[in-house]
Protein backbone atom coordinates (compact mmCIF):
# COMPACT_ATOMS: atom_id res chain seq x y z
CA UNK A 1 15.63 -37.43 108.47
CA UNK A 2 12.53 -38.82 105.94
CA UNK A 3 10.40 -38.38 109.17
CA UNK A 4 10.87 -34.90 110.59
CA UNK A 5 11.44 -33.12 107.29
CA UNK A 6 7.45 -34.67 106.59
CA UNK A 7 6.40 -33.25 110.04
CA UNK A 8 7.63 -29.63 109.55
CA UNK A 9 5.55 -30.77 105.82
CA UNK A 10 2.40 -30.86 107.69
CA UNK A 11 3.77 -27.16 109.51
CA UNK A 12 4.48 -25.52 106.61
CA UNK A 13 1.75 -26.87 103.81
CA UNK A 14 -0.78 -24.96 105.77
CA UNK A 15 1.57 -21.47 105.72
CA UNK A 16 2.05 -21.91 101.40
CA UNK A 17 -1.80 -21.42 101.53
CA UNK A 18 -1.87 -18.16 103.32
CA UNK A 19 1.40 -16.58 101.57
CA UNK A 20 0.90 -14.79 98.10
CA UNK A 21 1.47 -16.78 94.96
CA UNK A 22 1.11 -14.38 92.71
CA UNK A 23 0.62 -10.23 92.13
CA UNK A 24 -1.86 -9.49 89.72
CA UNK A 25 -3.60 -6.45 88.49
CA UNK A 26 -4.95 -4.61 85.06
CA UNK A 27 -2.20 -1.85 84.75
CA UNK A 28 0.88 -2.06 87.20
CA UNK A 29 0.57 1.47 87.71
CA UNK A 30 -3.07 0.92 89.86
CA UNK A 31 -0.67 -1.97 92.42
CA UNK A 32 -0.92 -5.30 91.95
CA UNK A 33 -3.43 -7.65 94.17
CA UNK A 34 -1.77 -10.13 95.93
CA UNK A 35 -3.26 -13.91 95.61
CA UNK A 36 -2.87 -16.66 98.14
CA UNK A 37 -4.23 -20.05 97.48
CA UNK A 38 -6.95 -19.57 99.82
CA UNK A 39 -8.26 -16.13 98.72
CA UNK A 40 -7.88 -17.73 95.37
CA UNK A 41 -9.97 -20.60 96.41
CA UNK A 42 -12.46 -18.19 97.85
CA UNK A 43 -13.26 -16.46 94.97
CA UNK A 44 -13.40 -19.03 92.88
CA UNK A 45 -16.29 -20.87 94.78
CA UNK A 46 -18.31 -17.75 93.91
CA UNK A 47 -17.68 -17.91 90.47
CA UNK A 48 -17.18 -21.66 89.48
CA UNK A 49 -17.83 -24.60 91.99
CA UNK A 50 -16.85 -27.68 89.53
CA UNK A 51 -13.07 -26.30 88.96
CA UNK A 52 -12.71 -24.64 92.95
CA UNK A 53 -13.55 -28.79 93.57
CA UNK A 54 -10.82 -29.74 91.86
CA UNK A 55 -8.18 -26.74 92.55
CA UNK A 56 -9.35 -27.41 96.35
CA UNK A 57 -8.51 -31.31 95.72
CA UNK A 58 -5.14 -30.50 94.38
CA UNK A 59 -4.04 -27.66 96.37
CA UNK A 60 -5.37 -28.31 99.74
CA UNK A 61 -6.62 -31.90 100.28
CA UNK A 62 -3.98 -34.33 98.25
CA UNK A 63 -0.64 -32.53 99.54
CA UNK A 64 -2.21 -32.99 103.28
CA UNK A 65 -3.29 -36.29 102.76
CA UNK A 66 -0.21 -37.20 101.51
CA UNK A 67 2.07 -35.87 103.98
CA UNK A 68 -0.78 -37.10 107.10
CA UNK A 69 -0.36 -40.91 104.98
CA UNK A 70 3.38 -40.37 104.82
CA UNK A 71 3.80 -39.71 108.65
CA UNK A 72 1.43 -42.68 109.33
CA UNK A 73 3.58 -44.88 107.79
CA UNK A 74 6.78 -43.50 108.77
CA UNK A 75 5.52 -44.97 112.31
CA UNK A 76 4.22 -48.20 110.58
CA UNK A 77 0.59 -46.88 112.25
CA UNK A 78 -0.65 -47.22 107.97
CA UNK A 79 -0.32 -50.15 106.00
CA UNK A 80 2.51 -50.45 102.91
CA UNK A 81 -0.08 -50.97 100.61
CA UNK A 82 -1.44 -47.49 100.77
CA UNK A 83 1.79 -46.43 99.02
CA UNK A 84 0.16 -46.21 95.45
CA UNK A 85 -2.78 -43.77 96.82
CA UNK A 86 -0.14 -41.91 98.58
CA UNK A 87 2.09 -40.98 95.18
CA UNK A 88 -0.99 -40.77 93.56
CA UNK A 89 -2.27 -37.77 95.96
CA UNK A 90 1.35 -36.35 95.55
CA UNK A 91 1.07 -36.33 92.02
CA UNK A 92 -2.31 -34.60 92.20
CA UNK A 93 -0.87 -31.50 94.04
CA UNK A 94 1.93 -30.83 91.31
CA UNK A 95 -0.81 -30.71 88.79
CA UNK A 96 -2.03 -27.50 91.27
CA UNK A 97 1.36 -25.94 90.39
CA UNK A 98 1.30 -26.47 86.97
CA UNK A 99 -2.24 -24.63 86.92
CA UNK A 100 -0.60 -22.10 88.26
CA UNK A 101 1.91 -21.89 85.68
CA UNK A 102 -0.70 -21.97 83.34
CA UNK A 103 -2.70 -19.38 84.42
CA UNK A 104 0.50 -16.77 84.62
CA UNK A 105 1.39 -18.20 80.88
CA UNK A 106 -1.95 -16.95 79.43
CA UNK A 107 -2.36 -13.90 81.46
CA UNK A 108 1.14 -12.98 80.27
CA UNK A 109 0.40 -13.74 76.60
CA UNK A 110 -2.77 -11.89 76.55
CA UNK A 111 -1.38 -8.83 77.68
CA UNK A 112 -4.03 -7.18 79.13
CA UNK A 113 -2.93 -7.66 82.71
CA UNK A 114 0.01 -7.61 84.96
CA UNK A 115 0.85 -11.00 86.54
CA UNK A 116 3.94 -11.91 88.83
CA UNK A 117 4.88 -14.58 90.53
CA UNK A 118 5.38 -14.07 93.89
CA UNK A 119 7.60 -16.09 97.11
CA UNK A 120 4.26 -18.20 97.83
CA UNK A 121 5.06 -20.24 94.31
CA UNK A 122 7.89 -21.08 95.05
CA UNK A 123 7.27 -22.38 98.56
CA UNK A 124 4.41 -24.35 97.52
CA UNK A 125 6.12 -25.60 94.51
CA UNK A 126 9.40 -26.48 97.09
CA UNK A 127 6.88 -28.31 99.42
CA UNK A 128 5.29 -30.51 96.94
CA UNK A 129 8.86 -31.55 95.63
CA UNK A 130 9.50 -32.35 99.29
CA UNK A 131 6.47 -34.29 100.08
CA UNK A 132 6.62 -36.45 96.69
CA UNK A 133 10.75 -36.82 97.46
CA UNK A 134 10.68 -38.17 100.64
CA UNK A 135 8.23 -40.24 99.69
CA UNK A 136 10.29 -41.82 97.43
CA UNK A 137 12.86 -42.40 100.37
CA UNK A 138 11.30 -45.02 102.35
């Protein structure tokens, strides 16, 4: 069961970066822009390349890694002492959710924009708890 829910992992990973995480936008009335974790990505390289390193890291890189180290040693093709790396990089991509929940806690508080959390959160967020859980499993 551990093995095939990681492969559909490594299916649906790369379709949580394409669906909208959140709806944001200055004054509801005007619509609200929808924001995946790539266009995110994207225009964050424009504007700061140090932090889209590390939100690239967390959000694109460790949850893959993981789940490509997790499959490799579900068919003993890694060795068991990769193990601690392999929590490690799932550990890394909650800390992508929780900038997310960041960011929507200060927009809120501000005031000055609209923020909403859209299905894309909540996938991601489900996937991650997936990955690190049945990597706990073994």
């Amino acid at each position: 069961m551990s093995r095939a829910l990681n492969l559909v992992l490594l299916v649906l990973f790369p379709l949580a970066w394409f669906a909208p995480l959140l709806r944001a936008g200055v004054l509801p009335i005007f619509g609200l822009s929808e924001i995946s974790v790539l266009s995110g990505l994207q225009s964050l390289w424009s504007v700061d390349a140090p932090l889209a390193l590390v939100v690239t890291t967390c959000a694109i890189f460790a949850p893959l890694l993981k789940v490509l180290g997790r499959a490799l040693r579900d068919f003993d093709l890694l060795d068991p002492r990769a193990e601690p790396a392999l929590a490690i990089l799932g550990k890394l991509a909650m800390a992508d959710i929780f900038l997310i929940a960041l960011y929507v806690v200060i927009v809120k508080g501000v005031g000055l924009a609209t923020v909403e959390v859209a299905w894309g959160t909540y996938l991601f967020t489900a996937l991650t708890l997936i990955s690190i859980l049945t990597g706990r499993t073994r």
